[in-house]
PDB file of N, CA and C in Angstrom:
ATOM      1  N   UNK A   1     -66.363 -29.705 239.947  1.00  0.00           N
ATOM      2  CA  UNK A   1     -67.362 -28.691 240.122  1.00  0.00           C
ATOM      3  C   UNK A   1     -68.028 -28.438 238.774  1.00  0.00           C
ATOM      4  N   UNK A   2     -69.148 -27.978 238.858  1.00  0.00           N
ATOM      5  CA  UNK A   2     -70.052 -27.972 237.259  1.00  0.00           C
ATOM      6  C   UNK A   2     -70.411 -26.453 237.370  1.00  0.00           C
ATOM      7  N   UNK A   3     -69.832 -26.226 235.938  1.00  0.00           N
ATOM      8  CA  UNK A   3     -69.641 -24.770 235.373  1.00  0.00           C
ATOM      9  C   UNK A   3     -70.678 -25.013 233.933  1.00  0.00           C
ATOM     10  N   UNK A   4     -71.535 -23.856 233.996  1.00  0.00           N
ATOM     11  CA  UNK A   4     -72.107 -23.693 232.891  1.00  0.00           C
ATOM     12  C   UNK A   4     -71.415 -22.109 232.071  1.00  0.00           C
ATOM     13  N   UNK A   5     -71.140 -22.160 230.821  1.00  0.00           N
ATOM     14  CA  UNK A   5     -70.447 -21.334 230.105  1.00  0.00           C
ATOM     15  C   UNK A   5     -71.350 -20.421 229.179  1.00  0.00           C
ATOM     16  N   UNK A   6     -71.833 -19.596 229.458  1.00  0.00           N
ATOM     17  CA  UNK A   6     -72.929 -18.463 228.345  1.00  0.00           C
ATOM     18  C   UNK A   6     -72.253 -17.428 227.543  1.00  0.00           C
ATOM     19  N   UNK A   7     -72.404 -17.471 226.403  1.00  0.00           N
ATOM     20  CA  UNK A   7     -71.834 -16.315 225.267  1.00  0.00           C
ATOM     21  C   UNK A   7     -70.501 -16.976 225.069  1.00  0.00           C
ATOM     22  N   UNK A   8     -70.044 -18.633 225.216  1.00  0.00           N
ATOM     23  CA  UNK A   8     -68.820 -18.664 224.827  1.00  0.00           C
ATOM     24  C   UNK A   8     -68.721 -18.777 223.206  1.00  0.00           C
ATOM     25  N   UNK A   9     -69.488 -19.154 222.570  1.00  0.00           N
ATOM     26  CA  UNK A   9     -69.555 -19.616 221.133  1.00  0.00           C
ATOM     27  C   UNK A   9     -69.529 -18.218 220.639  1.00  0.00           C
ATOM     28  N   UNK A  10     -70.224 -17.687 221.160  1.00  0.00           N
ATOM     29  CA  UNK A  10     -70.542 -16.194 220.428  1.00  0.00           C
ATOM     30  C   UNK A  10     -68.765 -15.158 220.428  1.00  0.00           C
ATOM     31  N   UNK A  11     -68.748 -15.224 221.757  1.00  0.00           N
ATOM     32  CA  UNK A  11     -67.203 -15.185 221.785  1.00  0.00           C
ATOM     33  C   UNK A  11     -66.122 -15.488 221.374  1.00  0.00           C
ATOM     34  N   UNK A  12     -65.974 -17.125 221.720  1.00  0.00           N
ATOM     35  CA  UNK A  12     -64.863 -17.497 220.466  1.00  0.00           C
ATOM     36  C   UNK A  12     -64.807 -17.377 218.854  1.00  0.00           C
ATOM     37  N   UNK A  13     -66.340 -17.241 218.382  1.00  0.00           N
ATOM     38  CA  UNK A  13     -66.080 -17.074 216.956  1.00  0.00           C
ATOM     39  C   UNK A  13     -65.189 -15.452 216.881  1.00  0.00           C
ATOM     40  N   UNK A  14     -66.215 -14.891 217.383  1.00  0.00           N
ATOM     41  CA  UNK A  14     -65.383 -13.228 217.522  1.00  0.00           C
ATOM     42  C   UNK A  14     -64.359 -12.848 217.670  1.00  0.00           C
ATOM     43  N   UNK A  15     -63.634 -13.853 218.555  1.00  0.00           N
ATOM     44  CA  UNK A  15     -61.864 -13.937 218.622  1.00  0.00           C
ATOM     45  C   UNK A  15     -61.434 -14.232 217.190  1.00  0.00           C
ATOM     46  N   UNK A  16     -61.860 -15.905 216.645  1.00  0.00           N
ATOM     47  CA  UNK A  16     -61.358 -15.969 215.780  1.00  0.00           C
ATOM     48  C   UNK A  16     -61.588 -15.179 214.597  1.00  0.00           C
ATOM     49  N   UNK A  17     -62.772 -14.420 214.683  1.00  0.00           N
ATOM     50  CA  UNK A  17     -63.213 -13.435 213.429  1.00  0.00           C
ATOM     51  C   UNK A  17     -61.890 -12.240 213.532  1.00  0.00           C
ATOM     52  N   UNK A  18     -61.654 -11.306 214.463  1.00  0.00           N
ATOM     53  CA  UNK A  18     -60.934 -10.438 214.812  1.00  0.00           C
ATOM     54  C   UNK A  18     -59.624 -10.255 215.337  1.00  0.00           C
ATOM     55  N   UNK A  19     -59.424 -11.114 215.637  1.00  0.00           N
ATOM     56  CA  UNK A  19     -57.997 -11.150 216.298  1.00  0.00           C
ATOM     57  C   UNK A  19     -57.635 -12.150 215.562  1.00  0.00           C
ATOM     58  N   UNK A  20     -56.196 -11.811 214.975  1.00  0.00           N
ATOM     59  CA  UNK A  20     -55.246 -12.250 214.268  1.00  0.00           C
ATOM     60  C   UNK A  20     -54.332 -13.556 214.602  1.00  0.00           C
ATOM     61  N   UNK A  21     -53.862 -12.783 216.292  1.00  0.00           N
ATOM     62  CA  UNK A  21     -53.055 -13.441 216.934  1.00  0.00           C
ATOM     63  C   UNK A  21     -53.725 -14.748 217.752  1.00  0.00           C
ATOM     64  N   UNK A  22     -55.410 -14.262 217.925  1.00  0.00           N
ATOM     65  CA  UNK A  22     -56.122 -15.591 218.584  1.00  0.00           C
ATOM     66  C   UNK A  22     -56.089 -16.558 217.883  1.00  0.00           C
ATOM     67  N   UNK A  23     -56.408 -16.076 216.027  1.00  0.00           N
ATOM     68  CA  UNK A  23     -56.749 -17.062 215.235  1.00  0.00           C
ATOM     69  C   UNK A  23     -56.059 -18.123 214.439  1.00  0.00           C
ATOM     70  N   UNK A  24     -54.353 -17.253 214.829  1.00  0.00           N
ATOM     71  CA  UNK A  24     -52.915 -17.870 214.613  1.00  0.00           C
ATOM     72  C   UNK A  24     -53.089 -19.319 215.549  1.00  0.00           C
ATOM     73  N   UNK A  25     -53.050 -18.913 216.976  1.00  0.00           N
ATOM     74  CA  UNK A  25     -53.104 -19.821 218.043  1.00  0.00           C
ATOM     75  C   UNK A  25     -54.215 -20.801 217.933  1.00  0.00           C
ATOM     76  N   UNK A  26     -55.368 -20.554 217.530  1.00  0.00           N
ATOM     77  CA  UNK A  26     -56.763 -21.328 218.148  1.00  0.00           C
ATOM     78  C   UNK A  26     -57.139 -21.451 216.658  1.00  0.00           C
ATOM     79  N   UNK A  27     -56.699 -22.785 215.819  1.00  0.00           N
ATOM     80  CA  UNK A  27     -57.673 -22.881 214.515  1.00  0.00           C
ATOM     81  C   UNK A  27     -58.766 -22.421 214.346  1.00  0.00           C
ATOM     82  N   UNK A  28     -59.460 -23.479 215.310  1.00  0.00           N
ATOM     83  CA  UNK A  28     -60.741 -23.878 214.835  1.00  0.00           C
ATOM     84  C   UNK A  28     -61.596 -23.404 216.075  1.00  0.00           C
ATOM     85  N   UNK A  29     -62.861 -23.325 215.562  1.00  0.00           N
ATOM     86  CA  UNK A  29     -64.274 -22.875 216.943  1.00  0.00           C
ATOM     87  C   UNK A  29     -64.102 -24.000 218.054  1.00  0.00           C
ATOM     88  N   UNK A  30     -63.902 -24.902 217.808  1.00  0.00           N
ATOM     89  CA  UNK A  30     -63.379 -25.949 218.747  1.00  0.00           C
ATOM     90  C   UNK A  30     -62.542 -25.958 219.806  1.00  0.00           C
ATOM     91  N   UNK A  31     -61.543 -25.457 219.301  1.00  0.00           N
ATOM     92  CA  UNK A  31     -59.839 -25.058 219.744  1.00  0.00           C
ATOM     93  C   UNK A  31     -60.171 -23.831 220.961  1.00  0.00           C
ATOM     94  N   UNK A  32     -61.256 -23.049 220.122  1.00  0.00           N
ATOM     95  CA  UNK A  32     -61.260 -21.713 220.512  1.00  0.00           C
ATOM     96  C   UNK A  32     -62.056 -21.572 222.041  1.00  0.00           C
ATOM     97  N   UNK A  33     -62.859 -22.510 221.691  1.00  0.00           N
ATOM     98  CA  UNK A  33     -63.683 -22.475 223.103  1.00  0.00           C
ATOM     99  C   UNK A  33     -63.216 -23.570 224.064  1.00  0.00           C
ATOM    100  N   UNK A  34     -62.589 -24.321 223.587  1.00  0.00           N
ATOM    101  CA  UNK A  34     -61.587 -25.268 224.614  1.00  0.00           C
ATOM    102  C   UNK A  34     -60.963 -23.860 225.042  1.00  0.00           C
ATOM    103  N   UNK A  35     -60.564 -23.370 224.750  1.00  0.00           N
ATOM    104  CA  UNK A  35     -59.424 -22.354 225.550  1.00  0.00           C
ATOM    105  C   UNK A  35     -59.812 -21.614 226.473  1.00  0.00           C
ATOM    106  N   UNK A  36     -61.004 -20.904 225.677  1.00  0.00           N
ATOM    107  CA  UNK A  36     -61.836 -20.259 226.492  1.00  0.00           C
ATOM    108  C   UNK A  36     -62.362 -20.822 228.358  1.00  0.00           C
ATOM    109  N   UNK A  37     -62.737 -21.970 228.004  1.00  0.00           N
ATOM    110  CA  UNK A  37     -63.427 -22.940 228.959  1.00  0.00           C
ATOM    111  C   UNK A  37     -62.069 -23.018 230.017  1.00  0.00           C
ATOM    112  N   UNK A  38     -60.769 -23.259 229.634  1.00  0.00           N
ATOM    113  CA  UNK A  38     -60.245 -23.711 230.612  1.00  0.00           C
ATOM    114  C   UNK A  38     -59.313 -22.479 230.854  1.00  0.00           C
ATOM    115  N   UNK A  39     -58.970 -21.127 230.472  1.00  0.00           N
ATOM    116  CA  UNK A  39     -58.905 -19.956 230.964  1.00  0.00           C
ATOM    117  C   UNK A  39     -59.571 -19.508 232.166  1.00  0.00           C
ATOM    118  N   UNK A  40     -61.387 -19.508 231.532  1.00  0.00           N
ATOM    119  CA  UNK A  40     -62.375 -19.120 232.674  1.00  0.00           C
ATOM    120  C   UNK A  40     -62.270 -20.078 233.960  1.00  0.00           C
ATOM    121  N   UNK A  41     -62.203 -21.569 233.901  1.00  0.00           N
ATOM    122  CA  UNK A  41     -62.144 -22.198 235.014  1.00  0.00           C
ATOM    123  C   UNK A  41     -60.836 -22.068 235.753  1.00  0.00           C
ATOM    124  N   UNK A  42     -59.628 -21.471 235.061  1.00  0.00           N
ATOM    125  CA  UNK A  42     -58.502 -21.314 235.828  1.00  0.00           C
ATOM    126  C   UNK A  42     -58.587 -19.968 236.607  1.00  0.00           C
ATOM    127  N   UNK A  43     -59.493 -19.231 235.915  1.00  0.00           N
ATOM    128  CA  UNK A  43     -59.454 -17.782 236.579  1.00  0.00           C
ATOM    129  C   UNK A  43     -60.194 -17.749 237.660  1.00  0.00           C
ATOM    130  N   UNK A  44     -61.392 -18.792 237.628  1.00  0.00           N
ATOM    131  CA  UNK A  44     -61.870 -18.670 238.557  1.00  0.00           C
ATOM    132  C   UNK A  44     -61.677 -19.568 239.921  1.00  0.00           C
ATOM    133  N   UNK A  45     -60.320 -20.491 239.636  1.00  0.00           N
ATOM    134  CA  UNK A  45     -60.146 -21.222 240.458  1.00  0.00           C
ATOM    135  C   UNK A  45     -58.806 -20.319 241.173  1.00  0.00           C
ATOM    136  N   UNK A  46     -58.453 -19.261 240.656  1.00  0.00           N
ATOM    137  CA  UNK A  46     -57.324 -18.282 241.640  1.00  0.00           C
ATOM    138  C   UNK A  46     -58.611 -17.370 242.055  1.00  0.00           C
ATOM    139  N   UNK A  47     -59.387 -16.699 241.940  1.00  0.00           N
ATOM    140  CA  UNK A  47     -60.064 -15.730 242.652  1.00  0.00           C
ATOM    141  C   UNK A  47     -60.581 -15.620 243.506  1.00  0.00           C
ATOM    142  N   UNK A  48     -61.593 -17.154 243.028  1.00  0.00           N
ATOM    143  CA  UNK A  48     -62.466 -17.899 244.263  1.00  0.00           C
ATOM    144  C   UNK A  48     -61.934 -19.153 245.118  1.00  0.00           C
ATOM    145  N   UNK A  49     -61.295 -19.250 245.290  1.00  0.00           N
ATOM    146  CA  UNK A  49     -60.396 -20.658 246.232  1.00  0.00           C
ATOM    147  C   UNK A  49     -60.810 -20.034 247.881  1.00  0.00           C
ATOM    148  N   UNK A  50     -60.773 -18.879 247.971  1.00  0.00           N
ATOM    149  CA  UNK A  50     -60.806 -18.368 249.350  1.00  0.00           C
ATOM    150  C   UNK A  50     -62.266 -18.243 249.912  1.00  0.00           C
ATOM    151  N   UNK A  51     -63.142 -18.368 249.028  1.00  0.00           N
ATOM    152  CA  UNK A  51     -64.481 -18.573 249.581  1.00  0.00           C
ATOM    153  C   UNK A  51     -65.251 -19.119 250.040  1.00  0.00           C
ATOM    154  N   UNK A  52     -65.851 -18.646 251.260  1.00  0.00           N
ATOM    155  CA  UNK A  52     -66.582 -19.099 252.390  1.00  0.00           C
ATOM    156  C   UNK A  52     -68.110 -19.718 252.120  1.00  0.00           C
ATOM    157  N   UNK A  53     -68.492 -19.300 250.646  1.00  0.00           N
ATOM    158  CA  UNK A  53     -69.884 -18.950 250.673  1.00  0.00           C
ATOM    159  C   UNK A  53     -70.349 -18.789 249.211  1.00  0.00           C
ATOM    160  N   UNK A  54     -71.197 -19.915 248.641  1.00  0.00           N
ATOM    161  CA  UNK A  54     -71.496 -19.484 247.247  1.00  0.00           C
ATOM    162  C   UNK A  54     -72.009 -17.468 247.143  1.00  0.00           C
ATOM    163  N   UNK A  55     -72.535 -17.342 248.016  1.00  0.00           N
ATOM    164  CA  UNK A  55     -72.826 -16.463 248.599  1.00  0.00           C
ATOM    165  C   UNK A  55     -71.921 -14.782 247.628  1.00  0.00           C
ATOM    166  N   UNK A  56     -70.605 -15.373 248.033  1.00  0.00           N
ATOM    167  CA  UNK A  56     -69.652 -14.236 247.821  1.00  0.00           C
ATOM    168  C   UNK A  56     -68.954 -14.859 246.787  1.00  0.00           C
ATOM    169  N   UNK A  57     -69.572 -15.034 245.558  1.00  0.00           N
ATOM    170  CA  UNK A  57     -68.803 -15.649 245.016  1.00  0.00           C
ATOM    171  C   UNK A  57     -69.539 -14.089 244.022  1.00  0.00           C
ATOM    172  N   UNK A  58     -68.837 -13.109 243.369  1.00  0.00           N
ATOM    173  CA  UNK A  58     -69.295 -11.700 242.850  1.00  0.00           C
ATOM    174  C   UNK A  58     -69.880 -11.478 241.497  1.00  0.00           C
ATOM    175  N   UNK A  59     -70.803 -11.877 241.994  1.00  0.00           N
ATOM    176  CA  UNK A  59     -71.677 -11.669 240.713  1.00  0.00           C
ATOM    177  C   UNK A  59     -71.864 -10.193 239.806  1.00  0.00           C
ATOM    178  N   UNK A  60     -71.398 -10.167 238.681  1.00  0.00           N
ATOM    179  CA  UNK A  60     -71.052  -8.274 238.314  1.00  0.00           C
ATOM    180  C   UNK A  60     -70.128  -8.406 238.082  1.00  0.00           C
ATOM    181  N   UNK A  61     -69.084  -8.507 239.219  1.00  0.00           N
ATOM    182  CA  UNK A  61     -67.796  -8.451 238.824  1.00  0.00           C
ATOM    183  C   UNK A  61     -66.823  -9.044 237.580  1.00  0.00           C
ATOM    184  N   UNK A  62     -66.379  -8.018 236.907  1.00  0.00           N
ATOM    185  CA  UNK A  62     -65.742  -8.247 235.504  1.00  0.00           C
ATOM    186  C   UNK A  62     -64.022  -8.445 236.106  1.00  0.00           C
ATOM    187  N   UNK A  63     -64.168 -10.030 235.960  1.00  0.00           N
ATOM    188  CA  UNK A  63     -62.615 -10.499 235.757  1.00  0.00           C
ATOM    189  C   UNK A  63     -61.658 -10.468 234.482  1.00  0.00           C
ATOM    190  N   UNK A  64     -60.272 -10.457 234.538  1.00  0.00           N
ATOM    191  CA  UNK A  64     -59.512 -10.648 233.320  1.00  0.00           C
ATOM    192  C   UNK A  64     -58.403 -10.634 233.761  1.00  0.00           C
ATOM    193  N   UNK A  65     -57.616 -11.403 233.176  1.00  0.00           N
ATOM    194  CA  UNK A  65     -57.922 -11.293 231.695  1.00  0.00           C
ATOM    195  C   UNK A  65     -57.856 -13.215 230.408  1.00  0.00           C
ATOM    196  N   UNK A  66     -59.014 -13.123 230.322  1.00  0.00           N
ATOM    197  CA  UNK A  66     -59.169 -14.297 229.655  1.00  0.00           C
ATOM    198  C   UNK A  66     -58.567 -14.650 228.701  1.00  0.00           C
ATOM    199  N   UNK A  67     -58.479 -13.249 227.367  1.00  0.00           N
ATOM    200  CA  UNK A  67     -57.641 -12.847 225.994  1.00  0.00           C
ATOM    201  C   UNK A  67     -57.874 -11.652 226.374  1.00  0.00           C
ATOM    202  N   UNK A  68     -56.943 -11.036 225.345  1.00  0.00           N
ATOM    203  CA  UNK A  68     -57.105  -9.705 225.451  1.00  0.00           C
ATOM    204  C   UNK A  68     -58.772  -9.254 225.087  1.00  0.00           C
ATOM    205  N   UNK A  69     -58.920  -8.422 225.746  1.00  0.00           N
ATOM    206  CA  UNK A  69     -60.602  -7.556 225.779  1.00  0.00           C
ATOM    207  C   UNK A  69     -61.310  -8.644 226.389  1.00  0.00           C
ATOM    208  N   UNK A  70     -61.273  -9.884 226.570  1.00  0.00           N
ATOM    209  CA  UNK A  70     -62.266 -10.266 226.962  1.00  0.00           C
ATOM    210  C   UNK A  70     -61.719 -10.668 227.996  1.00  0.00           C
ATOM    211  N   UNK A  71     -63.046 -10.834 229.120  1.00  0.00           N
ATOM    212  CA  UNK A  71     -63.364 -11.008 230.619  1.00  0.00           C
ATOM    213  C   UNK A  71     -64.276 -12.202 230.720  1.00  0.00           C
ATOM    214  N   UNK A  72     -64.436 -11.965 232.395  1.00  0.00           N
ATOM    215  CA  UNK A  72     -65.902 -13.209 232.661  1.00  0.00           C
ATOM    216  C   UNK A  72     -65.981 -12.563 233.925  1.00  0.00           C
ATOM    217  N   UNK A  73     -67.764 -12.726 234.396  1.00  0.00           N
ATOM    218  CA  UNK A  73     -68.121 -12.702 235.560  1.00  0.00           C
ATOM    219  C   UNK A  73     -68.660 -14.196 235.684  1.00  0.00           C
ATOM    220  N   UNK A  74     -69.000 -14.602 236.857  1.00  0.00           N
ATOM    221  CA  UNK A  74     -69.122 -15.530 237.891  1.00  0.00           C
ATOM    222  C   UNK A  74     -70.182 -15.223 239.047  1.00  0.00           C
ATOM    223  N   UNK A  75     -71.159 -16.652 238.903  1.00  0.00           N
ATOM    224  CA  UNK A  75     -72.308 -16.413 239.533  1.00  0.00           C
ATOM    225  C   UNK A  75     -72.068 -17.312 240.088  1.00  0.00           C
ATOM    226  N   UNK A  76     -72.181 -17.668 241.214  1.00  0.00           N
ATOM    227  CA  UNK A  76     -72.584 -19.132 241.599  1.00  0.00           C
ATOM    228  C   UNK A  76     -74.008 -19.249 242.326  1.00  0.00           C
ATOM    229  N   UNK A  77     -74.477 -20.258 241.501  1.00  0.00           N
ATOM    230  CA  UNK A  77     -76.161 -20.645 242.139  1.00  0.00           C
ATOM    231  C   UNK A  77     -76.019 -21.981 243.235  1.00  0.00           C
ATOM    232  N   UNK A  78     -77.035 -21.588 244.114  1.00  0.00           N
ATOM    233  CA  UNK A  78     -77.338 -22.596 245.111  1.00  0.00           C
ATOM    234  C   UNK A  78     -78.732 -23.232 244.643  1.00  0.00           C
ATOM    235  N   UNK A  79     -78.936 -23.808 246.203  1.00  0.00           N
ATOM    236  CA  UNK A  79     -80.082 -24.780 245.577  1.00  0.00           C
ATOM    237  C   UNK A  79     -81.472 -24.125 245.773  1.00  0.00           C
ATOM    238  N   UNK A  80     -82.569 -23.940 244.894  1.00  0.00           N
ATOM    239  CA  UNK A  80     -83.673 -25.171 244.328  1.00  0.00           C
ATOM    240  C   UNK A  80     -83.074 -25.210 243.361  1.00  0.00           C
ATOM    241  N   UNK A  81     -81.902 -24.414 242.671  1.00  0.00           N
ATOM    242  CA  UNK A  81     -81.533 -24.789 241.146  1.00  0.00           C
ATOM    243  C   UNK A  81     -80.730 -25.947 240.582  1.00  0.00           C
ATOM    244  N   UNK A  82     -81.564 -26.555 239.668  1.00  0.00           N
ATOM    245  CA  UNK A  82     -81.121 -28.277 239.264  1.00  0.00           C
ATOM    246  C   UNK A  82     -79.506 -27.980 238.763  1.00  0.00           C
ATOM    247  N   UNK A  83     -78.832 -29.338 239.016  1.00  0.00           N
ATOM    248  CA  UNK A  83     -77.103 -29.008 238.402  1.00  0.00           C
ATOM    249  C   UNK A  83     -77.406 -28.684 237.133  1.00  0.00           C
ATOM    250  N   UNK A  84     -76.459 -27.821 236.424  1.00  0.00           N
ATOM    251  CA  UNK A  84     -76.840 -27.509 235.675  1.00  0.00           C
ATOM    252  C   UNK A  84     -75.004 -27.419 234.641  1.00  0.00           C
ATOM    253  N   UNK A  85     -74.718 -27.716 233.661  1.00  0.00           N
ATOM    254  CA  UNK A  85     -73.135 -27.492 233.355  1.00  0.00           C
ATOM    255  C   UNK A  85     -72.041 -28.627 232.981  1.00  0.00           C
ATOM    256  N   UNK A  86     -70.952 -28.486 232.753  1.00  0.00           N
ATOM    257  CA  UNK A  86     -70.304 -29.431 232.344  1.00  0.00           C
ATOM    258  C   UNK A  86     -69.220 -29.075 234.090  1.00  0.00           C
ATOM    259  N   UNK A  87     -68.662 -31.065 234.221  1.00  0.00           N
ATOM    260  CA  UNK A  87     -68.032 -30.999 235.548  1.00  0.00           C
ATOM    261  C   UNK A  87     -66.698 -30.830 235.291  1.00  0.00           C
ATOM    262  N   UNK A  88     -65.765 -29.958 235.864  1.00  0.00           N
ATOM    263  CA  UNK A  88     -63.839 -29.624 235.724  1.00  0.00           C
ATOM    264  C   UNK A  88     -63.368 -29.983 237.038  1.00  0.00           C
ATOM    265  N   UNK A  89     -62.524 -30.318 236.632  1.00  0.00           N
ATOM    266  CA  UNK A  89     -61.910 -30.358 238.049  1.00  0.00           C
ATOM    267  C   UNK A  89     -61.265 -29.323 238.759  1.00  0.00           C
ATOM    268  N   UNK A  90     -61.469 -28.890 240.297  1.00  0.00           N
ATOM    269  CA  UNK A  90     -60.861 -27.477 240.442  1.00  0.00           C
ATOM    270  C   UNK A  90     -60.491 -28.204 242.042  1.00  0.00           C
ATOM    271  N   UNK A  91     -59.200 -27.603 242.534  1.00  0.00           N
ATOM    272  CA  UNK A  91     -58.887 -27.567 244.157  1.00  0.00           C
ATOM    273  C   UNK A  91     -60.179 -27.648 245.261  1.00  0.00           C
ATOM    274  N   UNK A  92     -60.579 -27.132 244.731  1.00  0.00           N
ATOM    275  CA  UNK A  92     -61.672 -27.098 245.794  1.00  0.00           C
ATOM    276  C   UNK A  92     -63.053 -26.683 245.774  1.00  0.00           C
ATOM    277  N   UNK A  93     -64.081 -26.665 246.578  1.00  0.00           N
ATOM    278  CA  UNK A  93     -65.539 -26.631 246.376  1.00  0.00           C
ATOM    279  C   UNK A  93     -65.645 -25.760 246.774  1.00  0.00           C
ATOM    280  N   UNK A  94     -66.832 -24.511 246.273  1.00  0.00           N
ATOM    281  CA  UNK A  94     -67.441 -23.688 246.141  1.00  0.00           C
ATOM    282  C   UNK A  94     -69.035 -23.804 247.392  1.00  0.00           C
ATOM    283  N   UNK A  95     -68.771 -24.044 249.071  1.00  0.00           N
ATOM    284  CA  UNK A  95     -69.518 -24.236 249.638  1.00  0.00           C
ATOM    285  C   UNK A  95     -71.103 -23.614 249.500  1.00  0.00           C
ATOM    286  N   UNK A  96     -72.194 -24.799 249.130  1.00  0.00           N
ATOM    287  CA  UNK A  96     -73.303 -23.719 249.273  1.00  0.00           C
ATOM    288  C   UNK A  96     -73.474 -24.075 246.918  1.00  0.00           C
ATOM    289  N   UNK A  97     -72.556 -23.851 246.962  1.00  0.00           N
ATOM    290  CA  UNK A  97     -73.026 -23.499 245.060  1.00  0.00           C
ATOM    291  C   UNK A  97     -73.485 -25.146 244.486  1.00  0.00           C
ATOM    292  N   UNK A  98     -74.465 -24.888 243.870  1.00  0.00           N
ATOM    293  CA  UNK A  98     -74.721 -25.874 242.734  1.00  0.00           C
ATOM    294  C   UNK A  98     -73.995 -26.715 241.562  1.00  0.00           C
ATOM    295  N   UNK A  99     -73.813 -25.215 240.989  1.00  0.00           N
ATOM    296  CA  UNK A  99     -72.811 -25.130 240.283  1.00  0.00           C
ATOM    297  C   UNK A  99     -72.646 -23.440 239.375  1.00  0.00           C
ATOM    298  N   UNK A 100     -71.670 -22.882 239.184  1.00  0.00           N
ATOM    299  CA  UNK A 100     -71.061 -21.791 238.538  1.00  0.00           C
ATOM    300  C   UNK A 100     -71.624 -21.210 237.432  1.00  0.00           C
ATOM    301  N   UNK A 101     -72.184 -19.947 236.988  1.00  0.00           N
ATOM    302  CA  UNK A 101     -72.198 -19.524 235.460  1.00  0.00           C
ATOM    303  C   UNK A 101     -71.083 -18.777 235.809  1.00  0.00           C
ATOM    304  N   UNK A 102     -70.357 -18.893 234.195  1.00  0.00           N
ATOM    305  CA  UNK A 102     -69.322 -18.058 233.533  1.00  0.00           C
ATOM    306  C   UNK A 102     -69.868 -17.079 232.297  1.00  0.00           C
ATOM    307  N   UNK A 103     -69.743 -16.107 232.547  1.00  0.00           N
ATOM    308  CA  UNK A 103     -70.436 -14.952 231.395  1.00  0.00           C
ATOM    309  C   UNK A 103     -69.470 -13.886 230.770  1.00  0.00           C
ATOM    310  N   UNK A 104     -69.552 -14.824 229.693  1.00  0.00           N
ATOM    311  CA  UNK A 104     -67.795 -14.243 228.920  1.00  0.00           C
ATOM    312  C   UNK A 104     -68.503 -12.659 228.473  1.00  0.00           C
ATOM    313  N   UNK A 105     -67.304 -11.775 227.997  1.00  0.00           N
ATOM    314  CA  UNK A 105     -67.845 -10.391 227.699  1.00  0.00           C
ATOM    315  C   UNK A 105     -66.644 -10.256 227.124  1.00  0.00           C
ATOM    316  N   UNK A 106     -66.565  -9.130 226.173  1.00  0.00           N
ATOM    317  CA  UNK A 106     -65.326  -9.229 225.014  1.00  0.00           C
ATOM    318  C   UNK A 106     -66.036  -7.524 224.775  1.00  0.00           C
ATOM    319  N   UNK A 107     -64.625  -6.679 224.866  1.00  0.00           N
ATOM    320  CA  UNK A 107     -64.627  -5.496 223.947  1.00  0.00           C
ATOM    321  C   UNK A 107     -63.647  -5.603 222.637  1.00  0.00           C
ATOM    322  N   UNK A 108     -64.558  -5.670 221.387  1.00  0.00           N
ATOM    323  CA  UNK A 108     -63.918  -5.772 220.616  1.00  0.00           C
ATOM    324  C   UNK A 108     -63.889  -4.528 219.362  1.00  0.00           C
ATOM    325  N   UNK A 109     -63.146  -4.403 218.893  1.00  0.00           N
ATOM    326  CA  UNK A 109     -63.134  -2.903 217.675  1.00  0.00           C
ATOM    327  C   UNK A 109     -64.216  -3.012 216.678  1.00  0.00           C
ATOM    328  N   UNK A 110     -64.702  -2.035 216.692  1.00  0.00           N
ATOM    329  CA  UNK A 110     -65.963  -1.914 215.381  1.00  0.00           C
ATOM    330  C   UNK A 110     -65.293  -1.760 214.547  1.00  0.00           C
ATOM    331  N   UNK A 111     -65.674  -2.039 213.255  1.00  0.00           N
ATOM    332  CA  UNK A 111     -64.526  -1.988 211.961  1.00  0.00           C
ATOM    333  C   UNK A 111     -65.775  -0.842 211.236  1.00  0.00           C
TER     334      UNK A 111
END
């Protein structure tokens, strides 16, 4: 299935800028958004497995937990929209969807 990923770069640097324990675990910006990427596609392959319908796939809705403070919502687009994303492998298809945005969101401490 093809997932496109928005605000992950922006995100993972921010982990690794702020969090200690992310930046212990996840060297590099590399590391960081590999993780990211296959967190979000695991989260969204327990939430959404039961769906009937790109349709209901909840757009808004703030999932977690990815790392601590940070989340993702989940869009799934149908068609006139061109594929659009990198392809993962997941259980099963998302009837109706194109392919997935993931829209990472992170509360993180103002210093």
């Amino acid at each position: 299935m093809l997932f496109k990923f928005l605000n992950i770069e922006e995100t993972a640097q921010a982990l690794v800028e702020s969090s200690a324990t992310f930046s212990a675990k996840y060297k590099s910006l590399g590391d960081a958004i590999q993780y990211l990427k296959q967190q979000s596609v695991a989260l969204y392959e327990r939430e959404y497995a039961e769906v009937e319908h790109a349709e209901y796939v909840a757009d808004g809705v703030l999932h977690v937990p990815i790392w601590r403070d940070v989340g993702a919502t989940y869009c799934a687009l149908c068609a006139p929209n061109p594929p659009r994303g990198e392809e993962w492998p997941i259980k099963f298809v998302t009837p109706g969807a194109v392919y997935v945005e993931i829209n990472f969101w992170a509360s993180l401490p103002l210093s």
